[in-house]
PDB file of N, CA and C in Angstrom:
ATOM      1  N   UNK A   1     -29.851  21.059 -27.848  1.00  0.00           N
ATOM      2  CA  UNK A   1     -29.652  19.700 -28.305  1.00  0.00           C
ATOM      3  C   UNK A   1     -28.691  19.742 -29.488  1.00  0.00           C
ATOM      4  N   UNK A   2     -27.732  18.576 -29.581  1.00  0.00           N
ATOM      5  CA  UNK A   2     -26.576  19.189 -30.487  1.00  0.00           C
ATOM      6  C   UNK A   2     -26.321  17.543 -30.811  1.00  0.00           C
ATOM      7  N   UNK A   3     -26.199  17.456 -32.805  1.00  0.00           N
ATOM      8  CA  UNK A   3     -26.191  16.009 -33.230  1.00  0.00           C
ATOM      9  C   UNK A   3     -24.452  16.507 -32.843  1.00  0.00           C
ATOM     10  N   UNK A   4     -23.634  14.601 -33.105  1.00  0.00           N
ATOM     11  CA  UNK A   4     -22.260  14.876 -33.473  1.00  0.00           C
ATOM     12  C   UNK A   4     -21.609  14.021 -33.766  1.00  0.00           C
ATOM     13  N   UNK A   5     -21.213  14.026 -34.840  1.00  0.00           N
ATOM     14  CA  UNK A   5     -20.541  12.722 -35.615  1.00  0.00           C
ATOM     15  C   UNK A   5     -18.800  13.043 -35.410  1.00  0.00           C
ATOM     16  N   UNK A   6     -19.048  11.556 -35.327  1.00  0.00           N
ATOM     17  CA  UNK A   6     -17.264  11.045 -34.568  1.00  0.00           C
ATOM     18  C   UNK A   6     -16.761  10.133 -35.729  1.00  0.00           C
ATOM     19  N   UNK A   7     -15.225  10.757 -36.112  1.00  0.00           N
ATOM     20  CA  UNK A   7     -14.803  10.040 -37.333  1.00  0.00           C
ATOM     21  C   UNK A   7     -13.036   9.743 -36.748  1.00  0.00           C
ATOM     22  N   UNK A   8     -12.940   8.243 -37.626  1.00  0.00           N
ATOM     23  CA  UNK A   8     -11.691   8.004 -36.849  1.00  0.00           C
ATOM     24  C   UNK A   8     -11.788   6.044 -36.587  1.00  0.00           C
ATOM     25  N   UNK A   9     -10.856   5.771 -36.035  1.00  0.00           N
ATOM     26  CA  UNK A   9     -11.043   4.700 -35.553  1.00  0.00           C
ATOM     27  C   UNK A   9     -11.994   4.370 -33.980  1.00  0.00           C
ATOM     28  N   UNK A  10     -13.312   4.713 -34.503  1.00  0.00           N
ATOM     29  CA  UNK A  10     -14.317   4.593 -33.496  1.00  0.00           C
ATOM     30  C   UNK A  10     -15.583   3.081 -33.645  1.00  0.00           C
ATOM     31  N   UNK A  11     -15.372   2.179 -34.149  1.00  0.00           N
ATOM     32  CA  UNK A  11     -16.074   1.352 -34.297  1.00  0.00           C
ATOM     33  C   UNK A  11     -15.122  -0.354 -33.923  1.00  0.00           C
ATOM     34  N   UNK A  12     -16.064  -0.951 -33.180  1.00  0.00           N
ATOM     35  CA  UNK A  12     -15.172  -1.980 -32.913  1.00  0.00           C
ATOM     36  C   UNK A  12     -13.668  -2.086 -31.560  1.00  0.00           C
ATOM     37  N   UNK A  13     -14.099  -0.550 -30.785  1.00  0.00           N
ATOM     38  CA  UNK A  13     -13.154  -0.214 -30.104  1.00  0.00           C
ATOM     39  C   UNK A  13     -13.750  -0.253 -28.626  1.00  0.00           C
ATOM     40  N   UNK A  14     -15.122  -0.173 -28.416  1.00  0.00           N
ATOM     41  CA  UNK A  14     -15.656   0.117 -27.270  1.00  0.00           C
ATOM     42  C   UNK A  14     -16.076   1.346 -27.458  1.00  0.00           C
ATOM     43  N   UNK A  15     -16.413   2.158 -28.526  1.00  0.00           N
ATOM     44  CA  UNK A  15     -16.577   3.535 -28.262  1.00  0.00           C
ATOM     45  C   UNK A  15     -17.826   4.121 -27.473  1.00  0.00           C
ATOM     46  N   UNK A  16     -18.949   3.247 -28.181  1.00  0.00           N
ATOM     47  CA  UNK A  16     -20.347   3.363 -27.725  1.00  0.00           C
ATOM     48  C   UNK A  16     -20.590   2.994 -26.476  1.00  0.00           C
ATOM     49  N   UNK A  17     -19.842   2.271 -25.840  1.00  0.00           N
ATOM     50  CA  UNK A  17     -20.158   1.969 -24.530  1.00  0.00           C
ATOM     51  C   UNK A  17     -19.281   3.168 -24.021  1.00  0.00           C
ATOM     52  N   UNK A  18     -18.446   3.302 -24.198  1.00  0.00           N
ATOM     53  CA  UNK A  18     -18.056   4.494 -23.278  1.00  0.00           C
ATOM     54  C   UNK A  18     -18.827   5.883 -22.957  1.00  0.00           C
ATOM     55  N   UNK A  19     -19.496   6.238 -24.378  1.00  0.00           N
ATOM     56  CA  UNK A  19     -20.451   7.468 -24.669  1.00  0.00           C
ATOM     57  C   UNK A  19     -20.794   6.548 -23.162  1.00  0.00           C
ATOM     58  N   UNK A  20     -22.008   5.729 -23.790  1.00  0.00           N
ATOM     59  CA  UNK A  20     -23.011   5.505 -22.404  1.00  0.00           C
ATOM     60  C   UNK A  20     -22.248   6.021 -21.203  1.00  0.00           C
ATOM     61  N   UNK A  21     -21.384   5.325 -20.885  1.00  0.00           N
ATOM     62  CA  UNK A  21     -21.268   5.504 -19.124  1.00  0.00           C
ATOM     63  C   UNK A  21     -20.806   6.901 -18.877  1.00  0.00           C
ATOM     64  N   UNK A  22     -19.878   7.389 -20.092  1.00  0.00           N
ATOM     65  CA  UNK A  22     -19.941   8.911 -19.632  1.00  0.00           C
ATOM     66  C   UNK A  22     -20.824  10.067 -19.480  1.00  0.00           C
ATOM     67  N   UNK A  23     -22.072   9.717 -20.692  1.00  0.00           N
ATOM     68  CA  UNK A  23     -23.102  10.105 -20.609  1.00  0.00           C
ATOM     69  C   UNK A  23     -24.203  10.053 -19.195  1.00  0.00           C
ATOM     70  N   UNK A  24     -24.193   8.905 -18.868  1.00  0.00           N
ATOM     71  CA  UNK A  24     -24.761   8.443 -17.764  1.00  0.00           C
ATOM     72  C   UNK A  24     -24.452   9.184 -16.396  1.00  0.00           C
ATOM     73  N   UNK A  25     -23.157   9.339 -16.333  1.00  0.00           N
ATOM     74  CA  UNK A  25     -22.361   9.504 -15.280  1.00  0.00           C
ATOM     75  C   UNK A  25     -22.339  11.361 -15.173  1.00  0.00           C
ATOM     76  N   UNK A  26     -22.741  12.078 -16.756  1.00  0.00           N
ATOM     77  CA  UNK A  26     -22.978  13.512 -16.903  1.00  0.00           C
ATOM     78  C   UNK A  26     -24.006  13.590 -16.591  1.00  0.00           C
ATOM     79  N   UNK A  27     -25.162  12.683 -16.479  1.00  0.00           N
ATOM     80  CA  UNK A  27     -26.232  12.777 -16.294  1.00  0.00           C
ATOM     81  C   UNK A  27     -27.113  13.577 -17.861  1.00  0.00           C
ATOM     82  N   UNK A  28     -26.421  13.225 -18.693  1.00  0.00           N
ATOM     83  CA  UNK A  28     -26.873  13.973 -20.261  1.00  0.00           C
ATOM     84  C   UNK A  28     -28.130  12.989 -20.760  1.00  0.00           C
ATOM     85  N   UNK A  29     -28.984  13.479 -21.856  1.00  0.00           N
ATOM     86  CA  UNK A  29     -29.965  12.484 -22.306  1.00  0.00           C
ATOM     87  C   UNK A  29     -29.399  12.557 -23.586  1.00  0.00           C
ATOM     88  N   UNK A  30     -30.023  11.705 -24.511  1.00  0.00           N
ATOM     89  CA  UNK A  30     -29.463  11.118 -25.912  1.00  0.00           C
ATOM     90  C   UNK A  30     -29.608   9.738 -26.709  1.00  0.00           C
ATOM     91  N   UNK A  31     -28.596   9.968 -27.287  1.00  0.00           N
ATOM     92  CA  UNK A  31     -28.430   8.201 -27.871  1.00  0.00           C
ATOM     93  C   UNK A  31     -26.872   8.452 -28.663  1.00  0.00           C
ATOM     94  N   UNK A  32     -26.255   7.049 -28.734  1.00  0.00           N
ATOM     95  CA  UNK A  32     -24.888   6.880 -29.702  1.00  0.00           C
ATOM     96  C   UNK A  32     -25.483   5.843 -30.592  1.00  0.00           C
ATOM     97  N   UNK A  33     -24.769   5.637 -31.788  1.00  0.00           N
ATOM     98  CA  UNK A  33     -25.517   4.695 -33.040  1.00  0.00           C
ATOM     99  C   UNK A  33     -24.007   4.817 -33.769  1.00  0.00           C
ATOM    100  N   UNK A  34     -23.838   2.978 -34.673  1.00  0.00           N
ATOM    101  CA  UNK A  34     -22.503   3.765 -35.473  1.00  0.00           C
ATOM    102  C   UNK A  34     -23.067   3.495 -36.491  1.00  0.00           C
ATOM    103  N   UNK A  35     -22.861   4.295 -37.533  1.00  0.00           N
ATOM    104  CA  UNK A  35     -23.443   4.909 -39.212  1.00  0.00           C
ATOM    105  C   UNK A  35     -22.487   3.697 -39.843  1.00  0.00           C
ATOM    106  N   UNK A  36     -22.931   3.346 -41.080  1.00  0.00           N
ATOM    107  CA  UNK A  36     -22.578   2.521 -41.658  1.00  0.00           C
ATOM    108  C   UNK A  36     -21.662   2.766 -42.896  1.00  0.00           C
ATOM    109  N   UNK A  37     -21.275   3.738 -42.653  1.00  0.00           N
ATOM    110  CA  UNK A  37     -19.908   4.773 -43.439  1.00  0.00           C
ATOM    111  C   UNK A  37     -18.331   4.470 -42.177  1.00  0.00           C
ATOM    112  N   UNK A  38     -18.885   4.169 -40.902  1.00  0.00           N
ATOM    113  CA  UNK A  38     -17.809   4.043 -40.147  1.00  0.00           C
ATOM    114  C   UNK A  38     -17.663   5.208 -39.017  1.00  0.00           C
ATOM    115  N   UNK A  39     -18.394   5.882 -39.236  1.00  0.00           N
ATOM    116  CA  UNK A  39     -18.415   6.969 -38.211  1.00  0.00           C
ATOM    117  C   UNK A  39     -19.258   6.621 -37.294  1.00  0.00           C
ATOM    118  N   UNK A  40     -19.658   7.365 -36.040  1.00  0.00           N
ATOM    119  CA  UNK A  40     -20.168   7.396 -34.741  1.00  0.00           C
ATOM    120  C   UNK A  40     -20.932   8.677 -34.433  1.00  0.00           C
ATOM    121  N   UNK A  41     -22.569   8.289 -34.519  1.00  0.00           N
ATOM    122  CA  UNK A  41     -23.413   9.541 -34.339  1.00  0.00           C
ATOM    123  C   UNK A  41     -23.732   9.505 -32.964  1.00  0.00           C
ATOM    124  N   UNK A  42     -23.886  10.626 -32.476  1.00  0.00           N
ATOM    125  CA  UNK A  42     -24.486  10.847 -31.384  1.00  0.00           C
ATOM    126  C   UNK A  42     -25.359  12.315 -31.154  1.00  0.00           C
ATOM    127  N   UNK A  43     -26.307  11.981 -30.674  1.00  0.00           N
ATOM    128  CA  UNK A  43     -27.278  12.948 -30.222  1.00  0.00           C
ATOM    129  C   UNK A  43     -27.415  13.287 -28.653  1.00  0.00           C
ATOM    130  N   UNK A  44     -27.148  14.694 -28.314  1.00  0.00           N
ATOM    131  CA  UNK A  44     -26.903  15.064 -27.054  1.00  0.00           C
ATOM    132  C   UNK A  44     -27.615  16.197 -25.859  1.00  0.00           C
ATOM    133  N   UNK A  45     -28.607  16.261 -25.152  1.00  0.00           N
ATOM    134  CA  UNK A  45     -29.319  16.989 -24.657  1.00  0.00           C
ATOM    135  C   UNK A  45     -28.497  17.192 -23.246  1.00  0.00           C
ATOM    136  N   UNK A  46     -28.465  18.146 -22.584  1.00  0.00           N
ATOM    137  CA  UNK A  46     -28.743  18.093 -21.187  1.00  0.00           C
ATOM    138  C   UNK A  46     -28.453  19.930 -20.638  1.00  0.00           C
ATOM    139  N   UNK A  47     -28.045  19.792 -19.145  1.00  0.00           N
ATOM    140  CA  UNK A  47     -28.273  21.145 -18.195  1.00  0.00           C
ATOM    141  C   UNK A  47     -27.203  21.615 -18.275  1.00  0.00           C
ATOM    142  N   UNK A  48     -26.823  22.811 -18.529  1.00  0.00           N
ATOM    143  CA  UNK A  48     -25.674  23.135 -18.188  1.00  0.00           C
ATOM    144  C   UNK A  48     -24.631  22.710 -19.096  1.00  0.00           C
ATOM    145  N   UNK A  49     -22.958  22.657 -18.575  1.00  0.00           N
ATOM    146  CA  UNK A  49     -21.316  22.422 -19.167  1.00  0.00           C
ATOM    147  C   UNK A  49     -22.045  20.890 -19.257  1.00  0.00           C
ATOM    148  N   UNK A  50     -23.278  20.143 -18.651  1.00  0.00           N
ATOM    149  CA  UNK A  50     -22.946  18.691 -19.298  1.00  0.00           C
ATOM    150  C   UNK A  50     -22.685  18.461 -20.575  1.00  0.00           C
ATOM    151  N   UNK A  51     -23.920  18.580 -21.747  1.00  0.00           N
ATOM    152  CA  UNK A  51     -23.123  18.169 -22.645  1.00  0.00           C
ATOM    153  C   UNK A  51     -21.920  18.681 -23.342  1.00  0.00           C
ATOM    154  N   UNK A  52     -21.137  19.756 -23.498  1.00  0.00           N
ATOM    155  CA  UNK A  52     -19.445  20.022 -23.219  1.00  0.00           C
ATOM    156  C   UNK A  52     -18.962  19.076 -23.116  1.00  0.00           C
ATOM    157  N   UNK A  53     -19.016  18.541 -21.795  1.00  0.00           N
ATOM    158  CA  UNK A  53     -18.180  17.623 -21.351  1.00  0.00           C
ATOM    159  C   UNK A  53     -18.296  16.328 -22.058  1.00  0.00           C
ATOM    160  N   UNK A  54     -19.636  15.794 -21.955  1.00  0.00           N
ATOM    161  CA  UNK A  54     -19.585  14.572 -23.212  1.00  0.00           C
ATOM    162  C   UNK A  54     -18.958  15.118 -24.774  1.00  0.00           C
ATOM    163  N   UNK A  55     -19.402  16.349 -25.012  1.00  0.00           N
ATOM    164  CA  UNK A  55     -18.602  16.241 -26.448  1.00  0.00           C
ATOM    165  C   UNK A  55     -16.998  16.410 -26.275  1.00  0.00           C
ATOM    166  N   UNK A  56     -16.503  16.696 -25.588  1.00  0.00           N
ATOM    167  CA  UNK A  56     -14.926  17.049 -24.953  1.00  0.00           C
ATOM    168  C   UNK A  56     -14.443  15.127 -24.740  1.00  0.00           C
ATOM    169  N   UNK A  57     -15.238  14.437 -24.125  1.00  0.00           N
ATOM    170  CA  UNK A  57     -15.457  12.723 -23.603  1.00  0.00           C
ATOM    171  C   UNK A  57     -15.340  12.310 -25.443  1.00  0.00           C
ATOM    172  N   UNK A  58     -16.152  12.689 -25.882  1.00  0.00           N
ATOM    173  CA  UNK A  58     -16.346  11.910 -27.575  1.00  0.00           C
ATOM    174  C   UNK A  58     -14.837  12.341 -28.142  1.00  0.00           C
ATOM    175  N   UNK A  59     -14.352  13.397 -27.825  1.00  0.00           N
ATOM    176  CA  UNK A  59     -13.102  14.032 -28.622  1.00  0.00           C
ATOM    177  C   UNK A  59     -11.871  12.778 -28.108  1.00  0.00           C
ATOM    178  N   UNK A  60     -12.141  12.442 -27.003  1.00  0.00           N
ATOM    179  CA  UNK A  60     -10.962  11.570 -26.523  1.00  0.00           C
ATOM    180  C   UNK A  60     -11.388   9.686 -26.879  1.00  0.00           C
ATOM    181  N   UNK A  61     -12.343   9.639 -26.683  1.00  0.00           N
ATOM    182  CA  UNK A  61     -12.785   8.128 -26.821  1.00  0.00           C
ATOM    183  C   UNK A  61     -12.154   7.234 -25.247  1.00  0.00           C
ATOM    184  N   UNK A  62     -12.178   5.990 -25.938  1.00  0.00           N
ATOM    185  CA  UNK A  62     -11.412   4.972 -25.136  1.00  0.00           C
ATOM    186  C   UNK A  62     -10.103   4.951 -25.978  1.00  0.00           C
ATOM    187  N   UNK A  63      -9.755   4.320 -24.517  1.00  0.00           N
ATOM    188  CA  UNK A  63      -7.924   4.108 -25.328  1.00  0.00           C
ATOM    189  C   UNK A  63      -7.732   3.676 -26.519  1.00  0.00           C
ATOM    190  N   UNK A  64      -8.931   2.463 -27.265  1.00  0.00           N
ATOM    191  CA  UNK A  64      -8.209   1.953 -28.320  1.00  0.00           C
ATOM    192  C   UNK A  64      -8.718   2.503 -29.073  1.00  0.00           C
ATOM    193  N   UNK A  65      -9.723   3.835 -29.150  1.00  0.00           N
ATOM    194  CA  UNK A  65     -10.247   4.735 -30.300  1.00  0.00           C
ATOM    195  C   UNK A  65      -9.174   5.339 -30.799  1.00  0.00           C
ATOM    196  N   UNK A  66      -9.490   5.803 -31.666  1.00  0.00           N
ATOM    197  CA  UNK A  66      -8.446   6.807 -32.359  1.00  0.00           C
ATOM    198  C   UNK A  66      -9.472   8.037 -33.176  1.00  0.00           C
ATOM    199  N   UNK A  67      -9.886   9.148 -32.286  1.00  0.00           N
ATOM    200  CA  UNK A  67     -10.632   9.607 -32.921  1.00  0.00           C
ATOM    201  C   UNK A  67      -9.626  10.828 -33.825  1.00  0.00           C
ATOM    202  N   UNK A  68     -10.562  10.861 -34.758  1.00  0.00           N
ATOM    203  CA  UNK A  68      -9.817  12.109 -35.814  1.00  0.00           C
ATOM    204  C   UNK A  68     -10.663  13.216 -36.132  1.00  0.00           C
ATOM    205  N   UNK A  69     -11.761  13.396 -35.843  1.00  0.00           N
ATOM    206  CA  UNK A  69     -12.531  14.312 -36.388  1.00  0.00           C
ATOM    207  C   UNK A  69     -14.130  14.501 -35.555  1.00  0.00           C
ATOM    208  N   UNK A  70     -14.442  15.361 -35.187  1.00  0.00           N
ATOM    209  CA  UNK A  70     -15.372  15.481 -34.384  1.00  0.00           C
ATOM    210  C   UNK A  70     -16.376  16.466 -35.233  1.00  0.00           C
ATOM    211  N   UNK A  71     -17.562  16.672 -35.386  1.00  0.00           N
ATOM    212  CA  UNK A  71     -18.702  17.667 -35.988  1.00  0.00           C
ATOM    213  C   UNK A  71     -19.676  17.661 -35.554  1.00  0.00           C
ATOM    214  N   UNK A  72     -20.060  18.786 -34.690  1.00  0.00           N
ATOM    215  CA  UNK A  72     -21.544  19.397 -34.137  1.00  0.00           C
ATOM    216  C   UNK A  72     -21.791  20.125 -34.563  1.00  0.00           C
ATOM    217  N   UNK A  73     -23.362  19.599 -34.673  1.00  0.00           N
ATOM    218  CA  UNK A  73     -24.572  20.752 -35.661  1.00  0.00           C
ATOM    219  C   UNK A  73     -25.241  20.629 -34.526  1.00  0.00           C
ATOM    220  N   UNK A  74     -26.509  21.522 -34.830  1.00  0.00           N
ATOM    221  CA  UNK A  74     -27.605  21.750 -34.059  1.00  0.00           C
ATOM    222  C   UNK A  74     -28.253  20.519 -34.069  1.00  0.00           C
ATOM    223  N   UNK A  75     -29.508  20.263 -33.253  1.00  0.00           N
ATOM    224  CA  UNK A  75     -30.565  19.351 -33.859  1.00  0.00           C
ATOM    225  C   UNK A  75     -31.869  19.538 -33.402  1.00  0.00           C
ATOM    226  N   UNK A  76     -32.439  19.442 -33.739  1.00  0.00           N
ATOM    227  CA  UNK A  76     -34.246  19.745 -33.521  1.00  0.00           C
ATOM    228  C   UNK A  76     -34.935  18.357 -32.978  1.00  0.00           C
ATOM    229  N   UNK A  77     -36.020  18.491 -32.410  1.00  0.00           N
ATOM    230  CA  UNK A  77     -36.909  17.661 -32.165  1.00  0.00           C
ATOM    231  C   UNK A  77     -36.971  17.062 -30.759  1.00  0.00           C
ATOM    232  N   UNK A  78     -37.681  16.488 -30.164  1.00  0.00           N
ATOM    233  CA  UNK A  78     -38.504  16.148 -28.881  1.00  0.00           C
ATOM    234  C   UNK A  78     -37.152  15.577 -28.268  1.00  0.00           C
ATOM    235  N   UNK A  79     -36.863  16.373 -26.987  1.00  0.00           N
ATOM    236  CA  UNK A  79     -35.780  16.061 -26.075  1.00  0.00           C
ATOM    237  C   UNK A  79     -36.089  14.526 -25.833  1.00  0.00           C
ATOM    238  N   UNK A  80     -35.111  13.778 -25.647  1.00  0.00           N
ATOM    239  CA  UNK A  80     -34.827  12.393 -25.465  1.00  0.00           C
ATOM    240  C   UNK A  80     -34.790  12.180 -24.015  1.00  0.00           C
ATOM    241  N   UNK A  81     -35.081  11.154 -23.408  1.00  0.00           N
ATOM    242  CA  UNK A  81     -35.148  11.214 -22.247  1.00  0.00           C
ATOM    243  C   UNK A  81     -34.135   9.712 -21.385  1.00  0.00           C
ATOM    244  N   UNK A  82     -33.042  10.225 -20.533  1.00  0.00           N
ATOM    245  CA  UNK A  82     -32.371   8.725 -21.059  1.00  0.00           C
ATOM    246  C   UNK A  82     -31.425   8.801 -21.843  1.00  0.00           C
ATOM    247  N   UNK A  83     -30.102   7.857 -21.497  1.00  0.00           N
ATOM    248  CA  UNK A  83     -28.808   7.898 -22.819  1.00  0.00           C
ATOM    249  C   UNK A  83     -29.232   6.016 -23.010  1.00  0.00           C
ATOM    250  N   UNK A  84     -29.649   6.190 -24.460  1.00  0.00           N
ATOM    251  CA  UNK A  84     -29.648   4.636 -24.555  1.00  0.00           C
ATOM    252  C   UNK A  84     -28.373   4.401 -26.161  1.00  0.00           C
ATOM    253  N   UNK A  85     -28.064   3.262 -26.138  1.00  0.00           N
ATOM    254  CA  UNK A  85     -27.368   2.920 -27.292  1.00  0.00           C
ATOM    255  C   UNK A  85     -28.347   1.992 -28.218  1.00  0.00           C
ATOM    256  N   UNK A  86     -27.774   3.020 -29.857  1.00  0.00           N
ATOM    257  CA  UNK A  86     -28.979   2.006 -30.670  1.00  0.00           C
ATOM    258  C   UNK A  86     -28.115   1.727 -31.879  1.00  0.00           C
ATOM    259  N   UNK A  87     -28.664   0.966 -32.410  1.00  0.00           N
ATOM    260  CA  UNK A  87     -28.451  -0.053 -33.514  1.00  0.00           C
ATOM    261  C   UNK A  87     -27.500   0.658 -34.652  1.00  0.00           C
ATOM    262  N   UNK A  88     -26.927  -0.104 -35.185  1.00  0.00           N
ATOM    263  CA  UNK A  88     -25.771   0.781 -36.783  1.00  0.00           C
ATOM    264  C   UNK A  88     -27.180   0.898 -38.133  1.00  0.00           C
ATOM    265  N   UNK A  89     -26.993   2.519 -38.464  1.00  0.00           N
ATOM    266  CA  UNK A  89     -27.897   2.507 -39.098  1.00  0.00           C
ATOM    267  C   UNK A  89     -26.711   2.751 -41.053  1.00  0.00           C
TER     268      UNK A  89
END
């Protein structure tokens, strides 16, 4: 399980919906949330090159993102079940 904050022009662009459907579509579990600094957290579980590929998906965004900076750490705690989108904390 791997947190990862997305910095850049990621808010107000569609970013979070995109996580979802790419997430969805990796079949990854998780959540996206945008931080109230302007960045874009996301938390990422799954089998295999999936999550890779969503964090490789976060590196590019949607077209009108402009991401600049990507950072994965580890993360601990009870696998998530499900990619849902939640609230700006």
């Amino acid at each position: 399980m791997r947190r990862i904050l997305v910095s850049g022009k990621v808010q107000k662009v569609g970013y979070r919906d995109f996580i979802v459907r790419c997430a969805r579509d990796l079949r990854v579990a998780g959540w996206v949330r945008n931080l109230s600094d302007g960045r874009v957290e996301l938390l990422v579980a799954g089998e295999g090159d999936a999550p890779d590929a969503l964090i490789e998906a976060a590196r590019e965004g949607p077209l009108q993102a402009q991401v600049t900076h990507v950072e994965v750490l580890p993360a601990t705690g009870q696998q998530p079940k499900g990619f849902t989108k939640r609230f700006t904390v």
